[in-house]
Protein backbone atom coordinates (compact mmCIF):
# COMPACT_ATOMS: atom_id res chain seq x y z
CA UNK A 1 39.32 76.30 105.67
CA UNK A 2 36.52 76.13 103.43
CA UNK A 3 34.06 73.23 105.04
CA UNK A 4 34.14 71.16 101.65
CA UNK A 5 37.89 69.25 101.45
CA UNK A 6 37.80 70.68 97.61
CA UNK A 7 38.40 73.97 95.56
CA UNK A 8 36.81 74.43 92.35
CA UNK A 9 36.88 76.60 89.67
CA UNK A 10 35.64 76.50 85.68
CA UNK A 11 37.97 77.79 83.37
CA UNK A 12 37.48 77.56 79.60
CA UNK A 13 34.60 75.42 80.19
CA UNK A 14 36.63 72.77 82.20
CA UNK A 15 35.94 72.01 85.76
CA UNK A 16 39.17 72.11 87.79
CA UNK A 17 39.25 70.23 91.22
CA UNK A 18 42.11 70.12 93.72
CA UNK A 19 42.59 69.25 97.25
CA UNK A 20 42.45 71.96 99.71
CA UNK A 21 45.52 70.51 101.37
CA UNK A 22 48.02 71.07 98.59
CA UNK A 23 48.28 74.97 99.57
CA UNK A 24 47.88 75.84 95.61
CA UNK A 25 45.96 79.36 96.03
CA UNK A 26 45.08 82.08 93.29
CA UNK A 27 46.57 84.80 95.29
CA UNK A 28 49.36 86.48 93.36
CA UNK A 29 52.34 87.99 94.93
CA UNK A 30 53.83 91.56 95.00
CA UNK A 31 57.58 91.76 93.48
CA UNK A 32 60.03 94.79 94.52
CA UNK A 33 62.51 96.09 92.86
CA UNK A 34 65.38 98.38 94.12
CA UNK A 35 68.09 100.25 92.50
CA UNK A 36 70.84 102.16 94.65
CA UNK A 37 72.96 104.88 93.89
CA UNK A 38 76.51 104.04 94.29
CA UNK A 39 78.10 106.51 92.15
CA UNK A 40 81.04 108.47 93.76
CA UNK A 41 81.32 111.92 94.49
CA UNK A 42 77.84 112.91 95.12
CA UNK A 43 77.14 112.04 91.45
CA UNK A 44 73.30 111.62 90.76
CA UNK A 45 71.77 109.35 88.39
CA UNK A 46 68.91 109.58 86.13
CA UNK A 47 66.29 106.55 85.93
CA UNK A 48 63.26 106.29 83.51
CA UNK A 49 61.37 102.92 83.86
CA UNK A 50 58.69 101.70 81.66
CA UNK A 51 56.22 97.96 81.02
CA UNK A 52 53.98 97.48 78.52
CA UNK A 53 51.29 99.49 79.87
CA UNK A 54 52.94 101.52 82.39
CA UNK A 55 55.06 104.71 82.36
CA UNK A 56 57.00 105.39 85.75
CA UNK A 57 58.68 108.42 84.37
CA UNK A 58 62.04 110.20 84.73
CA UNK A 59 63.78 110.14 88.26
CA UNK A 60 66.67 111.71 89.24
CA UNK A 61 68.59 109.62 91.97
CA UNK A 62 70.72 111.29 94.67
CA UNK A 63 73.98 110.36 96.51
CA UNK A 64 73.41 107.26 98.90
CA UNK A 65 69.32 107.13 97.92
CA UNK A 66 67.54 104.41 96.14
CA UNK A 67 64.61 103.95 93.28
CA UNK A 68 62.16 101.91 94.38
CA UNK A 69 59.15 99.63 92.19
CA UNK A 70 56.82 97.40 93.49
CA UNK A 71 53.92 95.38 90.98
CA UNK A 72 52.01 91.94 90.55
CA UNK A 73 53.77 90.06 87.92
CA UNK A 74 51.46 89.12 85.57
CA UNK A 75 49.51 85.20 85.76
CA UNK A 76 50.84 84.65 82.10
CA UNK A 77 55.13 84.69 83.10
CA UNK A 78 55.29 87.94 80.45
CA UNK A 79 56.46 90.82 82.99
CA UNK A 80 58.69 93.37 81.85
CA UNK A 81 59.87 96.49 83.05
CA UNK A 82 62.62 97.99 81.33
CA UNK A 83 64.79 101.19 82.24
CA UNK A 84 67.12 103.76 80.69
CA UNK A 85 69.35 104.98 83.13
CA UNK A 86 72.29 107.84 82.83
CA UNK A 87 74.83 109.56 84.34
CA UNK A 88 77.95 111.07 83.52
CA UNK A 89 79.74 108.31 82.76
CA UNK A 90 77.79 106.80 81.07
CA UNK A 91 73.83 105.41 79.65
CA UNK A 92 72.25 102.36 78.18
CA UNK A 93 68.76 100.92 79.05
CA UNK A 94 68.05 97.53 80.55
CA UNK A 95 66.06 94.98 81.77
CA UNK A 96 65.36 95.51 85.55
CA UNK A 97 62.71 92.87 85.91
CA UNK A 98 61.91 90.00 82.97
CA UNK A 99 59.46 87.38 84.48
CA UNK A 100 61.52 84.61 82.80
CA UNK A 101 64.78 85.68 84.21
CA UNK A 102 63.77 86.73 87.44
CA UNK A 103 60.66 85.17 88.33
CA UNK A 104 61.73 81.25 89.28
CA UNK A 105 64.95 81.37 91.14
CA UNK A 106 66.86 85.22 91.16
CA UNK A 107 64.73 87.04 92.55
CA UNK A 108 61.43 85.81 93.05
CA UNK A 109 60.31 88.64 95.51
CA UNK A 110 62.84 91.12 95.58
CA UNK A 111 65.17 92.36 93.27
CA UNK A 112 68.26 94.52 94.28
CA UNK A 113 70.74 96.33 91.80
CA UNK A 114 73.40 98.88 92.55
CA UNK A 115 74.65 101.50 90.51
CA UNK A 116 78.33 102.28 90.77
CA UNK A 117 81.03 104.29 88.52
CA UNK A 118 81.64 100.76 86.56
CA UNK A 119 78.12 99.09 85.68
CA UNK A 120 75.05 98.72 86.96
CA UNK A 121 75.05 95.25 88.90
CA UNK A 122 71.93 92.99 89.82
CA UNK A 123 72.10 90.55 92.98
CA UNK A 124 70.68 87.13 93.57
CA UNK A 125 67.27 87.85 96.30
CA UNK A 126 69.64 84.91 97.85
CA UNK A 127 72.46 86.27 98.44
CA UNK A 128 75.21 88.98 98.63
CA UNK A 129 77.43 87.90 95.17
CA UNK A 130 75.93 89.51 91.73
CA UNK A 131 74.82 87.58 88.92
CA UNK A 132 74.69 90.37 86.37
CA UNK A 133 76.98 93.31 85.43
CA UNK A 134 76.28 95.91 83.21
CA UNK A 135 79.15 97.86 82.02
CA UNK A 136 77.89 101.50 80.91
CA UNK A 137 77.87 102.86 77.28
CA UNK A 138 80.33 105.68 77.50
């Protein structure tokens, strides 16, 4: 604890005060995102993610294994990461992570989605029921 009972900080030319006892700090926190292969039969899948300013490039996803992305959402709420993803039954491209969607209550520090012979389907970071299903382009 700082030996002052205050935090300040000048932003746009306004002085910002606040207690040191409301917990409010400027560290920002990782996210994780995982996507599992489900398919059946050994099938692989195919995963290309992109944001803004980042290219993860094309992965190929084996039987049982999982794709794995980790980043600092962004201080304005304006994270994105987006991802094409194929097999063969089936492609489209999707959001994996929007800040607004995923930042306040879904999945606030990890993200989970599974891909199966059906659609690609994202999970609550609260529990085991999924909140989104993506049914593939055939």
């Amino acid at each position: 604890m700082t030996p002052y009972p205050f935090r300040f900080i000048i932003r746009s030319g306004c002085l910002v005060v606040w207690p040191e006892a409301t917990g409010f700090s400027f560290t920002r926190r990782k996210a994780k995102v995982d996507i599992f292969n489900y398919l059946p039969n050994g099938a692989t899948f195919q995963i290309h993610c992109k944001s803004k300013n980042n290219d993860l490039g094309v992965h190929v996803i084996g039987p049982g294994q999982k794709y794995e992305l980790s980043f600092t959402p962004n201080i304005w709420g304006r994270t994105l990461f987006f991802c094409g993803v194929s097999w063969s039954g089936g492609h489209f491209v999707f959001d994996i992570y929007r800040d607004r969607r995923d930042n306040m209550d879904r999945c606030k520090h990890y993200c989970r989605w599974h891909v199966t012979k059906d659609a690609v389907i994202g999970f609550r970071e609260d529990g085991p029921n999924a909140d989104i299903v993506i049914p593939w382009n055939k």
